[in-house]
C-alpha atoms as a PDB file:
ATOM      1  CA  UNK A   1      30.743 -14.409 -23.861  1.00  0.00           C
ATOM      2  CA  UNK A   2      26.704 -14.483 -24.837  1.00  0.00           C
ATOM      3  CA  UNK A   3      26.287 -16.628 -21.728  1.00  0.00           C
ATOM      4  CA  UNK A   4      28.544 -14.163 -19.420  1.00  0.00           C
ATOM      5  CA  UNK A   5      25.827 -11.910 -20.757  1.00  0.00           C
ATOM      6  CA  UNK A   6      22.959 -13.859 -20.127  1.00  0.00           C
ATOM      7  CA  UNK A   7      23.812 -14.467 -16.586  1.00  0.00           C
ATOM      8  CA  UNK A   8      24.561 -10.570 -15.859  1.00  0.00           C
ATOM      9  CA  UNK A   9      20.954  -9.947 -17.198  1.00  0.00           C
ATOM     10  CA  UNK A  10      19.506 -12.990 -14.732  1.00  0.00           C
ATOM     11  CA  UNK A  11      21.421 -11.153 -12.103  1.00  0.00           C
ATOM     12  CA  UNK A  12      20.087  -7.954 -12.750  1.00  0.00           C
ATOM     13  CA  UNK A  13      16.124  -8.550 -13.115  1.00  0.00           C
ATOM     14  CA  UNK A  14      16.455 -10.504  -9.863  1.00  0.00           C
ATOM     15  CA  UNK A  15      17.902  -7.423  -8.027  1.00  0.00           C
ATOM     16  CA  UNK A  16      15.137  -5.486  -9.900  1.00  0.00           C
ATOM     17  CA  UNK A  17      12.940  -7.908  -8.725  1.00  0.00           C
ATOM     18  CA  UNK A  18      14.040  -7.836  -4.915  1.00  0.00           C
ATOM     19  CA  UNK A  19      13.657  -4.392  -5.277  1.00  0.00           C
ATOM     20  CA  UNK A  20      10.071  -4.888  -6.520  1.00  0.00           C
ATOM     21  CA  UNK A  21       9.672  -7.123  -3.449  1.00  0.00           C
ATOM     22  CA  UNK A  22      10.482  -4.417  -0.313  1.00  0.00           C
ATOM     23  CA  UNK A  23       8.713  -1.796  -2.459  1.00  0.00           C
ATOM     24  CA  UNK A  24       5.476  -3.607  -2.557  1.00  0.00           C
ATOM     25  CA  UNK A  25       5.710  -4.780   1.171  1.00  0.00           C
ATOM     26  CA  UNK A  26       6.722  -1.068   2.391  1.00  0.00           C
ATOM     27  CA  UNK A  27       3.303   0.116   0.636  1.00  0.00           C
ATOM     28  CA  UNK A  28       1.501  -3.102   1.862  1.00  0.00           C
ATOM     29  CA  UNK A  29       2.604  -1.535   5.921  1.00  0.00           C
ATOM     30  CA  UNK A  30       1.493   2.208   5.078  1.00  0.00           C
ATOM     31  CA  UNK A  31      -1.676   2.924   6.159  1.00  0.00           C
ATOM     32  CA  UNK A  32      -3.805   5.323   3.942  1.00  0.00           C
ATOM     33  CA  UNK A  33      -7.634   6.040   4.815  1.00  0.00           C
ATOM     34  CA  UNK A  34     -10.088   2.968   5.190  1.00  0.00           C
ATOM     35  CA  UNK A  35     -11.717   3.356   2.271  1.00  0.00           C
ATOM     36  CA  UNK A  36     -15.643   2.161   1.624  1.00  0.00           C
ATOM     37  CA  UNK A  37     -17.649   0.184  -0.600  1.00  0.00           C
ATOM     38  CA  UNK A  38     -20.740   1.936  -1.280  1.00  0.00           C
ATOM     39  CA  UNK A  39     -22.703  -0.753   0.498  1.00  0.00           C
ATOM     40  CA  UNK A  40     -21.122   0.240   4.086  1.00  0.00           C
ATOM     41  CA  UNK A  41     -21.436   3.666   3.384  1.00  0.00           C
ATOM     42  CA  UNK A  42     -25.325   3.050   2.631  1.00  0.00           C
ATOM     43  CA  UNK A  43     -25.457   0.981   5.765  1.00  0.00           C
ATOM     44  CA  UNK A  44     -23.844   3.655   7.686  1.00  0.00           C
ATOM     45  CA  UNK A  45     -25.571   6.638   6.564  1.00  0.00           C
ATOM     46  CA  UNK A  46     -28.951   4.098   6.530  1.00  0.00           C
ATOM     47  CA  UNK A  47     -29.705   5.167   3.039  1.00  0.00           C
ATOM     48  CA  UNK A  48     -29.895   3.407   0.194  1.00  0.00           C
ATOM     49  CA  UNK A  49     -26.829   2.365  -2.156  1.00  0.00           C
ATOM     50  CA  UNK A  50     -28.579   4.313  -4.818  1.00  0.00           C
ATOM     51  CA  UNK A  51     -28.436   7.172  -2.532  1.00  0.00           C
ATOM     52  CA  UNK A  52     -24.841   6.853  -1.831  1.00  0.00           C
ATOM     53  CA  UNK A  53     -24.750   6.711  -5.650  1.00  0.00           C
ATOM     54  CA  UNK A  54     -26.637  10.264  -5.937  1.00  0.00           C
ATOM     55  CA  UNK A  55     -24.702  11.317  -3.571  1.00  0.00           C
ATOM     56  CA  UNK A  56     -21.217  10.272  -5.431  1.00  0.00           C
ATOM     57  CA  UNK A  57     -22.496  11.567  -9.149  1.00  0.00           C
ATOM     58  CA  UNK A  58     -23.112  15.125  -7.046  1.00  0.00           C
ATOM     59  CA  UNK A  59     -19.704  15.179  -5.656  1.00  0.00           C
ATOM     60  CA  UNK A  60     -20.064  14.659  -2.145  1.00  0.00           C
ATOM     61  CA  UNK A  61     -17.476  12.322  -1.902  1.00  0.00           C
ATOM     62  CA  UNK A  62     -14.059  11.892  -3.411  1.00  0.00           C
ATOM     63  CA  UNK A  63     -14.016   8.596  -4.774  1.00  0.00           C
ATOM     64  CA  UNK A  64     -11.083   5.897  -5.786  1.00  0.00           C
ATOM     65  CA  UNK A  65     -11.827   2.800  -7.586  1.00  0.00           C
ATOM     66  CA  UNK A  66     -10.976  -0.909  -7.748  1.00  0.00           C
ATOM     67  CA  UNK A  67     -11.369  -1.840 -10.337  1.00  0.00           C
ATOM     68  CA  UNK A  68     -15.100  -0.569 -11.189  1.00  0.00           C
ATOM     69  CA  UNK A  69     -16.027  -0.978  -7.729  1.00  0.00           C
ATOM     70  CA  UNK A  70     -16.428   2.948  -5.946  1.00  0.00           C
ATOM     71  CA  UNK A  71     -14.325   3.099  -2.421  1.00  0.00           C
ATOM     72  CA  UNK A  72     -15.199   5.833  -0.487  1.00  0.00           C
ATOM     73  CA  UNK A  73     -12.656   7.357   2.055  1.00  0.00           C
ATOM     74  CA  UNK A  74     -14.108   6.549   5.751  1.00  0.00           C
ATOM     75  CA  UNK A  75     -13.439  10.513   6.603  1.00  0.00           C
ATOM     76  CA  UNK A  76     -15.337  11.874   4.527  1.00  0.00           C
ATOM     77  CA  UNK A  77     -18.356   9.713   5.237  1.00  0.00           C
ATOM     78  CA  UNK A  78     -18.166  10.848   9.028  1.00  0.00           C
ATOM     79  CA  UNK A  79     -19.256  13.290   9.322  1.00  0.00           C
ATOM     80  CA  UNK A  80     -22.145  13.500   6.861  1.00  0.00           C
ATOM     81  CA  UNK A  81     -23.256  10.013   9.425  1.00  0.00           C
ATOM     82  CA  UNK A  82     -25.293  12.134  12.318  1.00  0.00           C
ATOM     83  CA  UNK A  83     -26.946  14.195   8.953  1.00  0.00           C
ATOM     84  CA  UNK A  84     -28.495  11.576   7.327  1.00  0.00           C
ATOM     85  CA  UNK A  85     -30.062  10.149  10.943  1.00  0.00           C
ATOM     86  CA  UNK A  86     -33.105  10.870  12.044  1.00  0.00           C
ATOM     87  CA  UNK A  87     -33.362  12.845  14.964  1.00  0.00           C
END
């Protein structure tokens, strides 16, 4: 009986688990916003990365993380681009 138990258990973390497995490559095909280390954005906006840092502790950007590492959502860096270039 115990093992009749045992194997139900087995059969249900590997449906859990196959479950797991489509979630994980559904959100792997979704596309969200390119997001941006702070070293593109720098490179993009040609300021510094301690600009970009200002710049994030001021609340011009919304910012996720990795992690510790800052990523930056690609729209909102857009269109501060041509304002930060000299003209």
């Amino acid at each position: 009986m115990s093992a009749l138990r045992d194997e139900l258990r087995i059969d249900e973390l590997f449906a859990r688990i196959d479950a797991l497995t489509q979630e994980v490559r559904s959100l792997k095909t979704q596309s969200g916003p390119e997001l941006l280390t702070v070293q593109q954005v720098a490179d993009m906006c040609e300021k510094t990365p301690r600009t970009i840092a200002r710049w994030i502790a001021d609340g011009r950007f919304t910012v996720k993380r990795n992690g510790k590492t800052p990523l930056i959502p690609r729209d909102e860096v857009t269109p501060i681009v041509p304002q930060s270039r000299p003209q």
